[in-house]
Protein backbone atom coordinates (compact mmCIF):
# COMPACT_ATOMS: atom_id res chain seq x y z
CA UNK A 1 0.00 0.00 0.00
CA UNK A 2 1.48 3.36 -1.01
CA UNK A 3 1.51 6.10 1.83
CA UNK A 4 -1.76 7.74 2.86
CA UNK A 5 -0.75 10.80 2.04
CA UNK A 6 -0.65 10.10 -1.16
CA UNK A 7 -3.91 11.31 -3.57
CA UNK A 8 -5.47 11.13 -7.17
CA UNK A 9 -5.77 14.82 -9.00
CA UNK A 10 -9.51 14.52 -8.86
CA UNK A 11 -9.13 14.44 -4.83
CA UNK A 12 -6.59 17.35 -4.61
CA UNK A 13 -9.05 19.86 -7.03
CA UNK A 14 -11.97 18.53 -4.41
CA UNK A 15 -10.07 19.21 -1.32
CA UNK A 16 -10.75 21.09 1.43
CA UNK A 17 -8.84 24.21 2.67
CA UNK A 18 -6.47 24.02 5.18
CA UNK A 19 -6.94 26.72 8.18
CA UNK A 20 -3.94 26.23 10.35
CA UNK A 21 -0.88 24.50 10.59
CA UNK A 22 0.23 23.49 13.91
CA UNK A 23 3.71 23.26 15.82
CA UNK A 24 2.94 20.51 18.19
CA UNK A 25 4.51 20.75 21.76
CA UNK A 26 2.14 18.86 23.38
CA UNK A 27 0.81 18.91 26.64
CA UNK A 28 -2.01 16.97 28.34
CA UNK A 29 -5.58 17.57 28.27
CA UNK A 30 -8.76 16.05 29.77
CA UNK A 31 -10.95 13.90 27.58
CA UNK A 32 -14.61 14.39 27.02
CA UNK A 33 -15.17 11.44 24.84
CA UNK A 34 -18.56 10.41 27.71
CA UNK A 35 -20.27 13.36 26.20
CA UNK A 36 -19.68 11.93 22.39
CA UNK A 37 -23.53 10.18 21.51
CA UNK A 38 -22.17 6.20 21.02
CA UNK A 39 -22.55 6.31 17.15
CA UNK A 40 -20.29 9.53 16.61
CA UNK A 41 -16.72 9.88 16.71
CA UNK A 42 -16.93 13.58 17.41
CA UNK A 43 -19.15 16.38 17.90
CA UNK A 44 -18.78 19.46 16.50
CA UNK A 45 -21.30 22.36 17.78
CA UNK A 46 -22.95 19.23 19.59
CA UNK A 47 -23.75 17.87 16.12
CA UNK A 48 -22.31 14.14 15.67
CA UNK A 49 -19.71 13.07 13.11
CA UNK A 50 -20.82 9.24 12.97
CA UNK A 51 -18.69 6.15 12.94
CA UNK A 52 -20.50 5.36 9.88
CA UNK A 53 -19.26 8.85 8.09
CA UNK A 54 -15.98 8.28 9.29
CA UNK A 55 -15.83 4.20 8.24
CA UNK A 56 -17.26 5.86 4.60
CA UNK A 57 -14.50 8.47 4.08
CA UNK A 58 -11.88 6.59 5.86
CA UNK A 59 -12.59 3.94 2.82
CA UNK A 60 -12.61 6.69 0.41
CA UNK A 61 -8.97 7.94 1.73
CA UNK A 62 -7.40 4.47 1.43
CA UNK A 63 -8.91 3.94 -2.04
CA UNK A 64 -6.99 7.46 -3.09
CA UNK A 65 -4.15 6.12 -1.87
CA UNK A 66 -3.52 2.73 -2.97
CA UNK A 67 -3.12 1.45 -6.47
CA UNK A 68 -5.42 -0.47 -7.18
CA UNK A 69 -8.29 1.94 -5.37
CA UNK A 70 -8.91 -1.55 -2.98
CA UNK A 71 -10.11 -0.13 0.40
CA UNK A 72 -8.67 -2.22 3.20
CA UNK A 73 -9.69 -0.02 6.07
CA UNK A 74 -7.35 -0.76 8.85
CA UNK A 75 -8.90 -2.80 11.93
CA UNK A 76 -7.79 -1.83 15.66
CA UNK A 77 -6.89 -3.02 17.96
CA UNK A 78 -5.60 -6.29 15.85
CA UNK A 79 -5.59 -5.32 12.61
CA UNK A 80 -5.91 -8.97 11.32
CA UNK A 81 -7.65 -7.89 7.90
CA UNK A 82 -4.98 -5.06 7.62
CA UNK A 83 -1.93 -7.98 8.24
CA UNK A 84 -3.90 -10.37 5.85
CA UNK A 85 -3.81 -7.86 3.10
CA UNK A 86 -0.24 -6.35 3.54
CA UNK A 87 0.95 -10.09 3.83
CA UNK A 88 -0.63 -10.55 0.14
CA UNK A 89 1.84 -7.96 -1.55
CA UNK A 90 5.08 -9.73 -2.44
CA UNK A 91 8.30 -8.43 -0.92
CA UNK A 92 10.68 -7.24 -3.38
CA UNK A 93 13.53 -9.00 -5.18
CA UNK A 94 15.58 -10.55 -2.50
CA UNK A 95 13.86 -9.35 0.37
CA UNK A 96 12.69 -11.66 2.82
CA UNK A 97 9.14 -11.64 3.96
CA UNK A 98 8.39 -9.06 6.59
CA UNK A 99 6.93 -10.61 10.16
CA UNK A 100 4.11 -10.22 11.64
CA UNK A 101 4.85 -7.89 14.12
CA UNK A 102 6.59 -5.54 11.45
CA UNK A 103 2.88 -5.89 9.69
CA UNK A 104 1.23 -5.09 12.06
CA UNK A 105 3.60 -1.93 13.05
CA UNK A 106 3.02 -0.95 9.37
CA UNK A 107 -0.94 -1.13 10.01
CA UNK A 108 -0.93 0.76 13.10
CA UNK A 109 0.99 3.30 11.37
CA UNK A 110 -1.38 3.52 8.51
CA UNK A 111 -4.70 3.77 10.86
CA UNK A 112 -2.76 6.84 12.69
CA UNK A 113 -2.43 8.28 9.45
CA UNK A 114 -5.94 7.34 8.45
CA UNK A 115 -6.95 9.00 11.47
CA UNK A 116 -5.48 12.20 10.98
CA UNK A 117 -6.47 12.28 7.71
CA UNK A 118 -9.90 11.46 7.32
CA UNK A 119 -11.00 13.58 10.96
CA UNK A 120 -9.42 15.98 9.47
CA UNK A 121 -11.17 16.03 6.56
CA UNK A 122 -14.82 15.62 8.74
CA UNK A 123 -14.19 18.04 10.55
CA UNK A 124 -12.62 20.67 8.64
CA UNK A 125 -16.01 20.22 6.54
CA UNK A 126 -18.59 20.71 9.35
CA UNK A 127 -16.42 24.34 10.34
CA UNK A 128 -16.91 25.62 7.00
CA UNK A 129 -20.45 24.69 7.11
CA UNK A 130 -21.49 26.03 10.12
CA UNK A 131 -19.07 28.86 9.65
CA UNK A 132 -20.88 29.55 6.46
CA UNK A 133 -24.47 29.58 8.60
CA UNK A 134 -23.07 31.79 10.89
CA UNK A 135 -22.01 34.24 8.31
CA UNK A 136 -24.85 33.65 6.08
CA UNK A 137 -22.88 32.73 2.74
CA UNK A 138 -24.64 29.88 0.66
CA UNK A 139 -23.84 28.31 -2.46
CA UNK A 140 -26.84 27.18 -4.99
CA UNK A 141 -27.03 23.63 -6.41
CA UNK A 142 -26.75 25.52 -10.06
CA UNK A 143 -22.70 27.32 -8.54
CA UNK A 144 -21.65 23.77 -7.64
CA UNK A 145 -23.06 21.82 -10.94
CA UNK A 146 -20.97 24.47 -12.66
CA UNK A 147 -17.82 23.34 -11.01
CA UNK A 148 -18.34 20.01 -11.16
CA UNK A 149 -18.97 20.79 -15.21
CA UNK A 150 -15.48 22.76 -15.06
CA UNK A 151 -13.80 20.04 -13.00
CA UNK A 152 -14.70 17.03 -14.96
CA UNK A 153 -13.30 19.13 -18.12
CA UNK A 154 -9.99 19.68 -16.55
CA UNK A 155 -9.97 16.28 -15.21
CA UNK A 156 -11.83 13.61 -17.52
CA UNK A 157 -11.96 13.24 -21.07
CA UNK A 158 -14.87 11.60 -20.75
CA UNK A 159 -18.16 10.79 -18.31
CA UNK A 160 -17.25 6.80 -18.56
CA UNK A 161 -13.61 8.10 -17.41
CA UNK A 162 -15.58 9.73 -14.38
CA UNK A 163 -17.38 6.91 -13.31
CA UNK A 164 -13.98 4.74 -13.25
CA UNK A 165 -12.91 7.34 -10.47
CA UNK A 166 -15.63 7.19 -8.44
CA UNK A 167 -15.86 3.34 -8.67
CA UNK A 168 -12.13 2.95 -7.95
CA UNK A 169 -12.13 6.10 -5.31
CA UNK A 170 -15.34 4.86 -3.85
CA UNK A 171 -17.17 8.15 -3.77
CA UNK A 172 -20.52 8.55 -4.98
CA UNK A 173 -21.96 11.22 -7.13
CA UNK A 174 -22.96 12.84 -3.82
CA UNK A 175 -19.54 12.44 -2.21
CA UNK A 176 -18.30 14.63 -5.08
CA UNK A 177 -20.98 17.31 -4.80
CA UNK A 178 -20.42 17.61 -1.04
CA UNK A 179 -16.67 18.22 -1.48
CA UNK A 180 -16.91 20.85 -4.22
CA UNK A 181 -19.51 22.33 -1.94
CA UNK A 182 -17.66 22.76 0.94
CA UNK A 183 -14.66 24.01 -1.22
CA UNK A 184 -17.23 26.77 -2.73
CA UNK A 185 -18.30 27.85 0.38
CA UNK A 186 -14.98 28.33 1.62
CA UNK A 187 -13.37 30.61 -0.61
CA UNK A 188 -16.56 32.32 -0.51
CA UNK A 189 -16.16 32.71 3.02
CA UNK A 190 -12.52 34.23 2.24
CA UNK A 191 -14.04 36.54 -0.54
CA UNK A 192 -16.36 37.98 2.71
CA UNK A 193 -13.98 38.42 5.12
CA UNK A 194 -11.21 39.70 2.85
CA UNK A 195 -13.83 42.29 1.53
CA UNK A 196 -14.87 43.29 5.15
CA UNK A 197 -11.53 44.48 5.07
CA UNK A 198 -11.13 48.50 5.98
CA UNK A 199 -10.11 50.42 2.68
CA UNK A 200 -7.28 52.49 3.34
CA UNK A 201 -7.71 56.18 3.61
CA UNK A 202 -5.95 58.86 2.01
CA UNK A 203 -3.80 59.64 5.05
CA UNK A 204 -3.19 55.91 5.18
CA UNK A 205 -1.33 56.25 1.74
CA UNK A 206 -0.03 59.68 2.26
CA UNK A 207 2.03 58.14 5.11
CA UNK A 208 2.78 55.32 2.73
CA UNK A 209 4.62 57.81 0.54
CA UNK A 210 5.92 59.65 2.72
CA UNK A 211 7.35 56.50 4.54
CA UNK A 212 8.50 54.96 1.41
CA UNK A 213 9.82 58.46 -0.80
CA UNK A 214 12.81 56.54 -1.92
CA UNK A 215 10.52 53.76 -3.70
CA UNK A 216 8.82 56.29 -6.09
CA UNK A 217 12.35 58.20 -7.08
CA UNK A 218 13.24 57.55 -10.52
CA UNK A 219 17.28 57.70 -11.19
CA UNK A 220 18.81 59.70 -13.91
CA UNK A 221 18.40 57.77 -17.61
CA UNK A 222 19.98 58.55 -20.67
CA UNK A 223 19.60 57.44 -23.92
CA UNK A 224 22.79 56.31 -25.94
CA UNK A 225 24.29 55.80 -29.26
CA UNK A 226 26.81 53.18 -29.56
CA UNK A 227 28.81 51.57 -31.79
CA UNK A 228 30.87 48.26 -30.65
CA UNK A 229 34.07 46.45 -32.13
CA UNK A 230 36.40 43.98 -31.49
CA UNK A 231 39.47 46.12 -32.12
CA UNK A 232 40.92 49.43 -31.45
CA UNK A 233 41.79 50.52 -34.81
CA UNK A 234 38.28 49.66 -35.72
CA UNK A 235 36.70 52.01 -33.33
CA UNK A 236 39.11 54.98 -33.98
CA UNK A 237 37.80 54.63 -37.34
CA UNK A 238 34.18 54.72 -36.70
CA UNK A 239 34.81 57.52 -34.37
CA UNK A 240 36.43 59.31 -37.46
CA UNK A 241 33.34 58.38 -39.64
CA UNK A 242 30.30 59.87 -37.58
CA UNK A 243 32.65 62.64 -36.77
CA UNK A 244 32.80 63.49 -40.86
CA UNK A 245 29.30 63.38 -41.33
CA UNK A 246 28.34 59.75 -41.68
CA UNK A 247 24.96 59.09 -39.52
CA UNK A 248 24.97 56.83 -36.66
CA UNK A 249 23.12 54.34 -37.65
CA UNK A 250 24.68 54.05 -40.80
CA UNK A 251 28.17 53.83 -38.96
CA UNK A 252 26.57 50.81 -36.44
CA UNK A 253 25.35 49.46 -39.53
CA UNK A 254 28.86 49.34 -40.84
CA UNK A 255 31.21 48.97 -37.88
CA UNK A 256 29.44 47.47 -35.08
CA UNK A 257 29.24 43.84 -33.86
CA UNK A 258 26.44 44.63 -30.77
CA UNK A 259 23.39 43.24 -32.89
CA UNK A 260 21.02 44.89 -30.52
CA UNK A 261 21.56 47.85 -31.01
CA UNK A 262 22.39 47.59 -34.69
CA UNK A 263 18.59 46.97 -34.70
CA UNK A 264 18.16 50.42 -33.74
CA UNK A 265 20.12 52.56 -35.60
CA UNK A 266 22.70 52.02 -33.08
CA UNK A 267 20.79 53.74 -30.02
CA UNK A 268 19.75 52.56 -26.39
CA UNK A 269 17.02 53.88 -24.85
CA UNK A 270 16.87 54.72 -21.15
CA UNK A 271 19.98 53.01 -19.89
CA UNK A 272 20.57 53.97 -16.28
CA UNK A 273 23.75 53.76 -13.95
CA UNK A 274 24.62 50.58 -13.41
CA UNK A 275 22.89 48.61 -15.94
CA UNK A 276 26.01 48.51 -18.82
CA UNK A 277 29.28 47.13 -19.24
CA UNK A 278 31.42 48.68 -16.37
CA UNK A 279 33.76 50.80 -18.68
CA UNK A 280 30.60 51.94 -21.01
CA UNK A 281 28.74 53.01 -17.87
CA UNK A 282 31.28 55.08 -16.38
CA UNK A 283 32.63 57.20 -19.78
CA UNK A 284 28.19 57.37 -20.48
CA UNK A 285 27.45 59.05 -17.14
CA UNK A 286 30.77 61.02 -17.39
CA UNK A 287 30.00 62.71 -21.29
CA UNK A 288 28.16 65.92 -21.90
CA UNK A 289 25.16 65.40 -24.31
CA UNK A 290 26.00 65.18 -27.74
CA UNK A 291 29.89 64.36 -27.15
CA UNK A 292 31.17 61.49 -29.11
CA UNK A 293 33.37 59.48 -26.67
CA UNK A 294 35.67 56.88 -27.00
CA UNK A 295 37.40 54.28 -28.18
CA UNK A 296 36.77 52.83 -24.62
CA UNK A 297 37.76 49.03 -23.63
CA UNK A 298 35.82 47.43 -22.42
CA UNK A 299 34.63 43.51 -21.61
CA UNK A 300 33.15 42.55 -24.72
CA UNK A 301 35.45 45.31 -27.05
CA UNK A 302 36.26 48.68 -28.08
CA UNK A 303 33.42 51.24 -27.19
CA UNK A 304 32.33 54.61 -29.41
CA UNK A 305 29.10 56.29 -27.44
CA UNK A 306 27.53 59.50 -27.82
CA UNK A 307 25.02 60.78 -25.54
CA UNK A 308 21.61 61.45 -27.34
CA UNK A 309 19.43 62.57 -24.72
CA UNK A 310 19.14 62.86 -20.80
CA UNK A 311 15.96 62.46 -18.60
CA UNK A 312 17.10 63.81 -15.15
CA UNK A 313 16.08 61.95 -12.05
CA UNK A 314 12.75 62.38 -11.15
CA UNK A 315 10.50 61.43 -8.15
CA UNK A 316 7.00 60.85 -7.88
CA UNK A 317 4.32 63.06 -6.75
CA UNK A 318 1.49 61.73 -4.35
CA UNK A 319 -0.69 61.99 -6.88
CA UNK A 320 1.31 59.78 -9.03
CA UNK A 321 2.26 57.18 -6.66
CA UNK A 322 -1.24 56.70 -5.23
CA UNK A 323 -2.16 54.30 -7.65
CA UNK A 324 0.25 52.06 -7.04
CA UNK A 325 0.06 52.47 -3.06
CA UNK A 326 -3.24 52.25 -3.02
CA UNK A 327 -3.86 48.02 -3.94
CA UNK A 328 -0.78 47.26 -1.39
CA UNK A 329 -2.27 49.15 0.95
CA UNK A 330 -5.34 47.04 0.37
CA UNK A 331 -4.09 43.95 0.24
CA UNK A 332 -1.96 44.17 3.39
CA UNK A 333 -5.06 45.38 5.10
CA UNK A 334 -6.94 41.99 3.90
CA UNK A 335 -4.09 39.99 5.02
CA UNK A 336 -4.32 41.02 8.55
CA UNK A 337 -8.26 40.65 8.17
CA UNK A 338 -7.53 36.89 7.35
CA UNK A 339 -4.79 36.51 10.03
CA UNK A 340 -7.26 37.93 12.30
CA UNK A 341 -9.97 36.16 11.08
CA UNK A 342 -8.33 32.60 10.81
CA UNK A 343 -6.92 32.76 14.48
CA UNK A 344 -10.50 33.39 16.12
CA UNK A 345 -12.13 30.81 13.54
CA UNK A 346 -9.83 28.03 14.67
CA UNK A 347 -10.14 28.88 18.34
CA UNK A 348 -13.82 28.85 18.10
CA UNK A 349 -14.20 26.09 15.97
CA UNK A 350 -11.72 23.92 17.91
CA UNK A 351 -13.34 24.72 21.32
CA UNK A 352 -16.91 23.34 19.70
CA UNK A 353 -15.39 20.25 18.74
CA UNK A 354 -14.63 17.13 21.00
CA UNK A 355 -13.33 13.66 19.89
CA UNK A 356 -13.25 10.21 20.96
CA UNK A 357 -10.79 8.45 22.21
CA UNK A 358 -8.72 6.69 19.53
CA UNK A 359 -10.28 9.69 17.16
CA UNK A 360 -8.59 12.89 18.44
CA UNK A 361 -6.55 14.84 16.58
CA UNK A 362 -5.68 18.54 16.68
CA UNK A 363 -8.50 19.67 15.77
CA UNK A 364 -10.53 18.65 18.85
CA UNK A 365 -10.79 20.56 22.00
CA UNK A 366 -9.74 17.60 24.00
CA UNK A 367 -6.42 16.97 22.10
CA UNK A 368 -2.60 17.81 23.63
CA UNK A 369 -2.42 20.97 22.72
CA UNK A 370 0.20 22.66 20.58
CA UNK A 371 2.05 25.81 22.81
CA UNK A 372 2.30 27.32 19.59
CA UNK A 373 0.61 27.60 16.28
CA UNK A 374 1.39 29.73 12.82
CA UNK A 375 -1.88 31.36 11.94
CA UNK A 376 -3.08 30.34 8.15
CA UNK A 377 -5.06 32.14 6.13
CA UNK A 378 -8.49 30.83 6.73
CA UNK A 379 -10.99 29.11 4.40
CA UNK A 380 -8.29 30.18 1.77
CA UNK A 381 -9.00 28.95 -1.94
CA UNK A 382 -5.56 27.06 -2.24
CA UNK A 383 -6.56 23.73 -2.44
CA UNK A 384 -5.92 21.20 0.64
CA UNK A 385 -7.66 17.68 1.62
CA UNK A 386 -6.88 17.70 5.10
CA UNK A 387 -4.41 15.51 4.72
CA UNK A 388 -1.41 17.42 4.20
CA UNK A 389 -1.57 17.87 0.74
């Protein structure tokens, strides 16, 4: 059996959203698993996650993961189906059989990782719900057949080809609605809260600019005829040809081997310190306009430059920088809405949600708890299943 972490495309377009990602340093907590109803695994907002959901989508995790899409759901405390099955896959060339005890190590590992991945997934679902009640965003039936339309597309090149999946992933129709769903209501979740964002005001980017001058100065640029070749003697005499009357471009044309600026009659546009050879850079910025200069060495040959025009160094006016300060103002302010926003969510949400034993993870209220956590960015549209994927 591949790893569990492991999942088809399909599943990763379906996936949930991640909220958090936790730094676990445990420590101990009570459990509250005598106020779980016997069929559930958890509760979240007192409503049960059953052991029949979780046997369903456990089944559907293992079928992502393995090969063959075989579900062999992984049976505590023994794990004698999960042994049976792992001791029907043939060891490699020259590898003796593995023992029992190393299957059923391997099983025990997988149903942690089921665990983890498949809660996860449960309850991560049931806090975008019932965030999405709370907050009064919906999605119709008619938003979600549309993705489902635009997912099969991307995915299947035909409906036969999306039956396979769900017969090998072991989701049904519904399964898939459900997911894409959830998914929909989640980034529309982060479309609300990112909008509820303050807009910055106009002394907001004022002290942006003023803050920030240097990032709106524009340096000295000057635009520059030049004529390149490989040898001294060959520059002296282009030098000697523009300076009897032959144009530039002609002269490029004739002498030079920069094909770049042979394209252009010879001339660079808005070249500003620093961006040129070393040599060319320093005699540019060093000639009146107008002066031929040269021949110069240089790293790639002998240099003739004149200096056509020069547009002095300029910087910005409020007025002329607001544009640009204006979106980053905004989207730093719905950064810290989501930051915000994602650390009460997941305090909430994990507070309303207990597990059984043998079914927490760290989403419950009742699991070790990390001492620290990085804050996420909510219900956020990049895709995630839960899982760590």
């Amino acid at each position: 059996m591949r790893s569990l972490v492991s999942v088809t495309r399909l599943r990763t377009l379906l996936a949930l959203c991640a909220f958090f990602v936790a730094a676990l340093a445990l420590t101990a907590c009570g459990d509250d698993s005598d106020k779980i109803p016997g069929n559930a695994v958890a509760t979240v907002d007192g409503g049960p996650i059953t052991r029949a959901e979780y046997d369903h989508w456990a089944r559907i995790t293992i079928s992502g993961a393995t090969a063959s899409g075989q579900a062999v759901v992984p049976d505590p405390p023994n794990f004698t189906r999960c042994v049976a099955a792992l001791r029907k896959v043939k060891p490699a060339r020259g590898q003796p059989k593995p023992s029992e005890t190393t299957l059923r190590a391997q099983c025990r590992q997988q149903n942690e990782q089921l665990i983890q991945q498949t809660m996860g997934t449960l309850i991560q679902s049931e806090w975008i719900i019932g965030e999405a009640e709370e907050q009064d965003v919906t999605v119709s039936d008619a938003a979600v057949e549309r993705q489902l339309k635009q997912t099969k597309r991307q995915s299947f090149p035909s409906e036969r080809a999306y039956e396979k999946f769900l017969d090998r992933s072991g989701m049904t129709h519904e399964d898939v609605l459900f997911r894409l769903r959830t998914q929909l209501l989640a980034q529309r979740l982060t479309e609300k809260i990112r909008r509820s964002a303050a807009a910055p005001s106009d002394a907001d980017v004022e002290a942006y600019y003023r803050e920030n001058r240097a990032q709106f100065s524009l340096p000295e640029r000057r635009d520059l005829e030049l004529i390149l070749t490989r040898t001294e003697a060959q520059a002296n005499e282009a030098k000697a040809a523009v300076q009897g009357g032959m144009s530039w471009a002609a002269a490029a044309k004739k002498y030079s081997t920069d094909d770049a600026s042979k394209a252009t009659g010879g001339v660079l546009r808005g070249v500003a310190r620093g961006q040129q050879d070393r040599a060319l850079d320093r005699a540019a910025f060093a000639a009146e306009r107008g002066e031929v200069v040269g021949p110069i060495k240089g790293q790639f040959g002998w240099y003739v430059v004149r200096v056509r025009a020069v547009t002095p160094p300029k910087v910005s006016t409020l007025a002329e920088a607001a544009p640009q300060i204006r979106p980053l103002l905004e989207q730093q302010a719905q950064q810290r809405r989501m930051q915000s926003f994602s650390r009460s969510f997941t305090r909430r949400w994990t507070e309303a949600t207990k597990c059984r034993t043998g079914y927490i993870v760290p989403l419950c209220s009742n699991a070790p708890r990390p001492r620290t956590t990085s804050t996420g960015a909510g219900p956020a549209t990049t895709p995630s299943n839960g899982d760590g994927n």
